[in-house]
C-alpha atoms as a PDB file:
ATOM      1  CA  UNK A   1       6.145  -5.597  32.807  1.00  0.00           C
ATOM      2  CA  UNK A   2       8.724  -4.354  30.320  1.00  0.00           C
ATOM      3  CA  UNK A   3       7.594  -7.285  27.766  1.00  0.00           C
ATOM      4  CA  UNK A   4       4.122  -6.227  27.831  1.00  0.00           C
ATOM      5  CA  UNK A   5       5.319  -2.098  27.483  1.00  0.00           C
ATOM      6  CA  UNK A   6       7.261  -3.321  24.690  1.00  0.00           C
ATOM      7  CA  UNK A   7       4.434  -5.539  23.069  1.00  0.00           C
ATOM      8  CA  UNK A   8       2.254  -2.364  23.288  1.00  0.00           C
ATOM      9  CA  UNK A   9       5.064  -0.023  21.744  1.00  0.00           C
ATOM     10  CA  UNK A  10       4.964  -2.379  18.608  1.00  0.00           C
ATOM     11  CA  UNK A  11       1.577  -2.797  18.244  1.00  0.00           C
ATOM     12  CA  UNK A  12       0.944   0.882  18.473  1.00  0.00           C
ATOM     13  CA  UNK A  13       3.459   1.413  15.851  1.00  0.00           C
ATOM     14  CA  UNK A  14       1.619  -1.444  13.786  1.00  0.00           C
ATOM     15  CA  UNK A  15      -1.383   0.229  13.966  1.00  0.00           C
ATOM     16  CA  UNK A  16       0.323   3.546  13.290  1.00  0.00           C
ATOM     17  CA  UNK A  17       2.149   2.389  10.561  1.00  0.00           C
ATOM     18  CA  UNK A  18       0.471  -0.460   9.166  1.00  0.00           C
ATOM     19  CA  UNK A  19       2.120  -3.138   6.112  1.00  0.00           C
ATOM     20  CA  UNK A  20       5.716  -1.795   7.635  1.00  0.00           C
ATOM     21  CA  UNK A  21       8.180  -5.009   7.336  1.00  0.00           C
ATOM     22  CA  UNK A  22      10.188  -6.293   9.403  1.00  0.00           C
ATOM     23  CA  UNK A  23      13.307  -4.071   9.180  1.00  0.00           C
ATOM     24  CA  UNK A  24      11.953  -1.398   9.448  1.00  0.00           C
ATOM     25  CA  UNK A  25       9.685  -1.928  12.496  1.00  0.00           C
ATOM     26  CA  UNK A  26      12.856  -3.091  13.674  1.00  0.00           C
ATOM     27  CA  UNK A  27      14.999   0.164  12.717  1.00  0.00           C
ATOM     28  CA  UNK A  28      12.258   2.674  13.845  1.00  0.00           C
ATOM     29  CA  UNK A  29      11.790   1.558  17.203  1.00  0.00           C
ATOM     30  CA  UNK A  30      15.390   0.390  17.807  1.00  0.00           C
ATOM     31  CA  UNK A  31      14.759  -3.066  19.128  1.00  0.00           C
ATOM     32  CA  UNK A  32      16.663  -6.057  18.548  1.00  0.00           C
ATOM     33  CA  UNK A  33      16.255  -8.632  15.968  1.00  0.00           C
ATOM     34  CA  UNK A  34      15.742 -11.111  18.585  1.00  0.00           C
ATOM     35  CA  UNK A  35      13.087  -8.786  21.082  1.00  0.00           C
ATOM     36  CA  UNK A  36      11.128  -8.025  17.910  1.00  0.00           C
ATOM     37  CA  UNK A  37      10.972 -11.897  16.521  1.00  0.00           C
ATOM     38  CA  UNK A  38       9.739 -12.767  19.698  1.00  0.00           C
ATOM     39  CA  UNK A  39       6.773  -9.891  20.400  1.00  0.00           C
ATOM     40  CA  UNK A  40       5.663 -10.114  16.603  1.00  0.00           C
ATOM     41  CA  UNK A  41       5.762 -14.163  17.364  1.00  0.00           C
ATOM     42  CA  UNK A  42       3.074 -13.351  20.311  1.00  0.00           C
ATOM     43  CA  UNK A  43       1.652 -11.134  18.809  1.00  0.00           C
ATOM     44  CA  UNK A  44       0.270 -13.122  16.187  1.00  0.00           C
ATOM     45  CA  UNK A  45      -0.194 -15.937  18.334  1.00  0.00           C
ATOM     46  CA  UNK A  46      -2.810 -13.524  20.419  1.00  0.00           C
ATOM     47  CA  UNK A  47      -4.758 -12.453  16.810  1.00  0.00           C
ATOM     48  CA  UNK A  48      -3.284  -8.829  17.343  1.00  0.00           C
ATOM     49  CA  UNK A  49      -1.936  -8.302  13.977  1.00  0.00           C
ATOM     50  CA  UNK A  50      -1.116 -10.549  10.801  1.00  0.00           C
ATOM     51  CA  UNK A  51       1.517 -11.251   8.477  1.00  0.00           C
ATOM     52  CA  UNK A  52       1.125 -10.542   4.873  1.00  0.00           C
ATOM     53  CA  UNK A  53       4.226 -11.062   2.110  1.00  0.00           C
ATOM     54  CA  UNK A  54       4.529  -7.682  -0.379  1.00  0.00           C
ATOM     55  CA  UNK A  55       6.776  -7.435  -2.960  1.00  0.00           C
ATOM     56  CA  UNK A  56       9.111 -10.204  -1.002  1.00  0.00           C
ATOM     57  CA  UNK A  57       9.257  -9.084   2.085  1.00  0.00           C
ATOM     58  CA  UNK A  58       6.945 -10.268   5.107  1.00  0.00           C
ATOM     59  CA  UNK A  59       4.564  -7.107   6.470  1.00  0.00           C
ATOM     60  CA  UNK A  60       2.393  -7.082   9.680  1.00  0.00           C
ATOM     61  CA  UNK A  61      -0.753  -5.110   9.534  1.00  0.00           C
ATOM     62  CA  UNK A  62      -3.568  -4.649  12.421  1.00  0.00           C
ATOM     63  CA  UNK A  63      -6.013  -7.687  12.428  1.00  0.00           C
ATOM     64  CA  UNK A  64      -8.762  -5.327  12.100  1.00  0.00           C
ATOM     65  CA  UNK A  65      -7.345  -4.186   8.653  1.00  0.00           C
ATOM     66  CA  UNK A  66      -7.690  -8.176   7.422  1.00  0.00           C
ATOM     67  CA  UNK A  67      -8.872  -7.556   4.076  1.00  0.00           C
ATOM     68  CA  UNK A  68      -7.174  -9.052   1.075  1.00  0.00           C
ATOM     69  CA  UNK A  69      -8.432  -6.376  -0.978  1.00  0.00           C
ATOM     70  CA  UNK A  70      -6.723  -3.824   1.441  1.00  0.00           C
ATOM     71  CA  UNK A  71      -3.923  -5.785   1.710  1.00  0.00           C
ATOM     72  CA  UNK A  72      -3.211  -6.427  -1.910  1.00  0.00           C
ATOM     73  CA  UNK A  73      -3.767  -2.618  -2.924  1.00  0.00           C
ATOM     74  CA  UNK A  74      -0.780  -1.709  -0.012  1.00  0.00           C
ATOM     75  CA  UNK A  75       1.126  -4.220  -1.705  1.00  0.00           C
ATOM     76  CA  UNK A  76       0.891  -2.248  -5.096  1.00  0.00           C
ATOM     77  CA  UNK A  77       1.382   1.339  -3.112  1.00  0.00           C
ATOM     78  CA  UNK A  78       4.288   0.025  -1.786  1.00  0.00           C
ATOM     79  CA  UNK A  79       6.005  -0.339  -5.225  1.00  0.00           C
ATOM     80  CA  UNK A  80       6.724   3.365  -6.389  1.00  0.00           C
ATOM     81  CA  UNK A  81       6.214   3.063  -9.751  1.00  0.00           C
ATOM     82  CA  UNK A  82       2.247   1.283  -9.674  1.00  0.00           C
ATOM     83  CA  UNK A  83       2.157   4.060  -6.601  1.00  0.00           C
ATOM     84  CA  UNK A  84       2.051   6.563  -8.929  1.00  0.00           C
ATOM     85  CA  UNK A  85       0.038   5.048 -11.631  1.00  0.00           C
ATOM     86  CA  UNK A  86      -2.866   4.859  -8.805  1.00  0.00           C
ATOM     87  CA  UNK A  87      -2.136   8.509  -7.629  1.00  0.00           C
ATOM     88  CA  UNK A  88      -2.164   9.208 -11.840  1.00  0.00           C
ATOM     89  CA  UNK A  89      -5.464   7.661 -12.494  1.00  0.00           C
ATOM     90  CA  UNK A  90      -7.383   8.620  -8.649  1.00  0.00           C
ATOM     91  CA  UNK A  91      -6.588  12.157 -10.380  1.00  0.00           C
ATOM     92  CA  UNK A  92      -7.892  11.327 -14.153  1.00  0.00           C
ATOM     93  CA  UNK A  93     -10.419   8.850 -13.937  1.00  0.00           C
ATOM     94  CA  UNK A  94      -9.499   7.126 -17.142  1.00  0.00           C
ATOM     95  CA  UNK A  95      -6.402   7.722 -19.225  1.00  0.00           C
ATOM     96  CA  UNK A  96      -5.056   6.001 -22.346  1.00  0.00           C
ATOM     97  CA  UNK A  97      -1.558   4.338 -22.316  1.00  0.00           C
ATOM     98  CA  UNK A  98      -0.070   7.095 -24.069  1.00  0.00           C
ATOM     99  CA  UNK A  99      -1.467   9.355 -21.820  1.00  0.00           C
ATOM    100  CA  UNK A 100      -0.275   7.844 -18.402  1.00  0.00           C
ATOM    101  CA  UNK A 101       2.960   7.248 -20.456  1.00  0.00           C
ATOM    102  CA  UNK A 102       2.980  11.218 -21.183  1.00  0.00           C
ATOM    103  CA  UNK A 103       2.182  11.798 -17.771  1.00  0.00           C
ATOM    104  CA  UNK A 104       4.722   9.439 -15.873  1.00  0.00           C
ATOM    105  CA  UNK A 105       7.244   9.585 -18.287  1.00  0.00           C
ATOM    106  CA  UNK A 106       7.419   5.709 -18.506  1.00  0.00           C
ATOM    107  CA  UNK A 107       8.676   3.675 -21.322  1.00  0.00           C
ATOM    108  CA  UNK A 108       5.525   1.682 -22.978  1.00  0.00           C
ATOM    109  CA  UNK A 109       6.994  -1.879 -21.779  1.00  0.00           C
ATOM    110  CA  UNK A 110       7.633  -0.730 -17.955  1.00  0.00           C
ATOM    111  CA  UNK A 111       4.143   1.044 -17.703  1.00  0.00           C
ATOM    112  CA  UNK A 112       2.595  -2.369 -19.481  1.00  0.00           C
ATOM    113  CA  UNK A 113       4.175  -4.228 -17.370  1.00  0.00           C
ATOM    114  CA  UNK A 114       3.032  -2.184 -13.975  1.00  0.00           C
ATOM    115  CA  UNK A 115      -0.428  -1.998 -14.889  1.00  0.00           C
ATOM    116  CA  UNK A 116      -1.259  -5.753 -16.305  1.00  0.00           C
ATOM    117  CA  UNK A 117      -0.240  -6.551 -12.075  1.00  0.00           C
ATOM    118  CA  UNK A 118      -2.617  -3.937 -11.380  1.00  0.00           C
ATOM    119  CA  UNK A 119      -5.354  -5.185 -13.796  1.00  0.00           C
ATOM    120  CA  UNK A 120      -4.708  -8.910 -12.406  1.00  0.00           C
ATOM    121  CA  UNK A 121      -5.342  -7.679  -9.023  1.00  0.00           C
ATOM    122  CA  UNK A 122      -8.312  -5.993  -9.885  1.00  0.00           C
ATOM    123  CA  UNK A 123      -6.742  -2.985  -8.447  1.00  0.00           C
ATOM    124  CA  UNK A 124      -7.338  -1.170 -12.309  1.00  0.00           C
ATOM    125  CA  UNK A 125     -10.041  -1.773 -14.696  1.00  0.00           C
ATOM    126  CA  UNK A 126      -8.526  -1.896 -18.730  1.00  0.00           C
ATOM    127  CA  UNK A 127     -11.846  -0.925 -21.013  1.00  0.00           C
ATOM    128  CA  UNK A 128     -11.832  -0.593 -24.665  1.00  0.00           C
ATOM    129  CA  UNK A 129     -13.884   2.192 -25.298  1.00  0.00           C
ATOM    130  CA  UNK A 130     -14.218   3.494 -28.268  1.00  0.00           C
ATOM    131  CA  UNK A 131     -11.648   1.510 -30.102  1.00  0.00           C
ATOM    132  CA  UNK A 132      -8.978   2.532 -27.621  1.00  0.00           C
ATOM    133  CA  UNK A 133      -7.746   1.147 -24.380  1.00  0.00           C
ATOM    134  CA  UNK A 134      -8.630   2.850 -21.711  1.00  0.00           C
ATOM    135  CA  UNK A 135      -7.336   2.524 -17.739  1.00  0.00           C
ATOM    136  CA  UNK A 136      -9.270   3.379 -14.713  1.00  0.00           C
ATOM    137  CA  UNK A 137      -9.302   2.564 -10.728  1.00  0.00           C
ATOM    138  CA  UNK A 138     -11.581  -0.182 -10.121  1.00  0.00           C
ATOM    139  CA  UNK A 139     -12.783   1.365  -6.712  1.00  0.00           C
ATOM    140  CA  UNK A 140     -11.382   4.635  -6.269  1.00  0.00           C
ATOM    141  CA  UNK A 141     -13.418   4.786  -3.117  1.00  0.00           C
ATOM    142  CA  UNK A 142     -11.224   1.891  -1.669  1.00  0.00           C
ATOM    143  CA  UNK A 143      -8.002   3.577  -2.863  1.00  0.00           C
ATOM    144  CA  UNK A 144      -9.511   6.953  -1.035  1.00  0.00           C
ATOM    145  CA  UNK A 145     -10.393   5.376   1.782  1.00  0.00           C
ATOM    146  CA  UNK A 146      -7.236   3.235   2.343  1.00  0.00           C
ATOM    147  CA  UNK A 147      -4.533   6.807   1.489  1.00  0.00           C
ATOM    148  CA  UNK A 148      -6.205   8.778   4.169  1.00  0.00           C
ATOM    149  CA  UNK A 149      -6.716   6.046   6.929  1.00  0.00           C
ATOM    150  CA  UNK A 150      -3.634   5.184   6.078  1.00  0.00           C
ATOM    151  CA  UNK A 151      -1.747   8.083   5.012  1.00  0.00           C
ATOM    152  CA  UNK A 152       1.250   7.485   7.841  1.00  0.00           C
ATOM    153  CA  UNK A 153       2.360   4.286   6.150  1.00  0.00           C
ATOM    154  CA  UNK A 154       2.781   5.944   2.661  1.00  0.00           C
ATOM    155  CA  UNK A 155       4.343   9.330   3.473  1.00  0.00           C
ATOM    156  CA  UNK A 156       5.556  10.871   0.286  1.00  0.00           C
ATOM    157  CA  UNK A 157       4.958  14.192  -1.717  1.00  0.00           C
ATOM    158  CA  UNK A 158       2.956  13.102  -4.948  1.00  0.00           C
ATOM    159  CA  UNK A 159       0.611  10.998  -1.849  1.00  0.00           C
ATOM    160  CA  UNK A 160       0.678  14.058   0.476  1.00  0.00           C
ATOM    161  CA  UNK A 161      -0.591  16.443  -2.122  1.00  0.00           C
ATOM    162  CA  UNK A 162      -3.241  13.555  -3.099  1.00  0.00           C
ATOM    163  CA  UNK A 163      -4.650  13.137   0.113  1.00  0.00           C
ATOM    164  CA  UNK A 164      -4.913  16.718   0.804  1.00  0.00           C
ATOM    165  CA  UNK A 165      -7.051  17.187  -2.224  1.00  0.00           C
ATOM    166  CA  UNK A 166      -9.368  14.844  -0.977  1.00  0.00           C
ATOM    167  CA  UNK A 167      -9.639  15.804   2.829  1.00  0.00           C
ATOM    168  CA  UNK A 168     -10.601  19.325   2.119  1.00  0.00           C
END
């Protein structure tokens, strides 16, 4: 009986707090290593949740959220700089380098690095229009949609105030 009440904990937390690694499902609901090895071992073994690697470290997400899209946009909202580049551009629907480097206060090689993941993952367009480069969200619904079903798993101010905007 105490397994299955602490199977349930973690997969409420999961589903709470999904793309949380292993750590800190581990540190938030003060279980050891071993306990938590074994119930996220079942737990996938069942089809409950799934295992997804972002930005090195192995996160477990609902299996009802099992969509690489999804998954590969938490991946980039995990990292805090490419975090904010989304928030920047779900705010201004297309900005110039210069201007998301004005905005972010990002040297041009760390922003060019951050968004050429992004544009690899699809996760931001790069148009030239006009004879200038030009950045937007590829599917700012999707990015919506994702920050306020999600909002638990990426508590922080500049995502807060985001969200906020767009639940009112």
């Amino acid at each position: 009986m105490q397994e299955e009440n602490t199977r349930e904990k973690i997969l409420q937390y999961i589903n709470k707090y999904p793309g949380n690694h292993f750590r800190a499902i581990q540190r938030d609901l003060n279980l050891s290593l071993g306990v938590l090895q074994y119930h996220i071992s079942v737990l996938k073994k069942q089809g409950e949740i799934v295992e997804f690697p972002i930005n090195g470290f192995n996160c477990y997400f609902p299996k009802s959220m099992y969509n690489k899209q999804i998954l590969t946009l938490f991946g980039h909202l995990r990292n805090k700089t490419r975090k904010k580049i989304i928030a920047t551009l779900a705010n201004k629907p297309s900005m110039t380098l210069n201007e998301l480097r004005d905005v972010l206060k990002l040297s041009n090689s760390t922003l060019f690095y951050h968004l050429a993941l992004l544009v690899k993952d699809s996760i931001v367009l790069r148009e030239e229009v006009k004879n200038e480069i030009r950045y937007k969200l590829s599917n700012l619904d999707l990015v919506k949609s994702t920050l306020i079903d999600y909002k638990y798993s990426f508590i922080d101010k500049i995502l807060r105030d985001l969200i906020s905007l767009w639940e009112k």
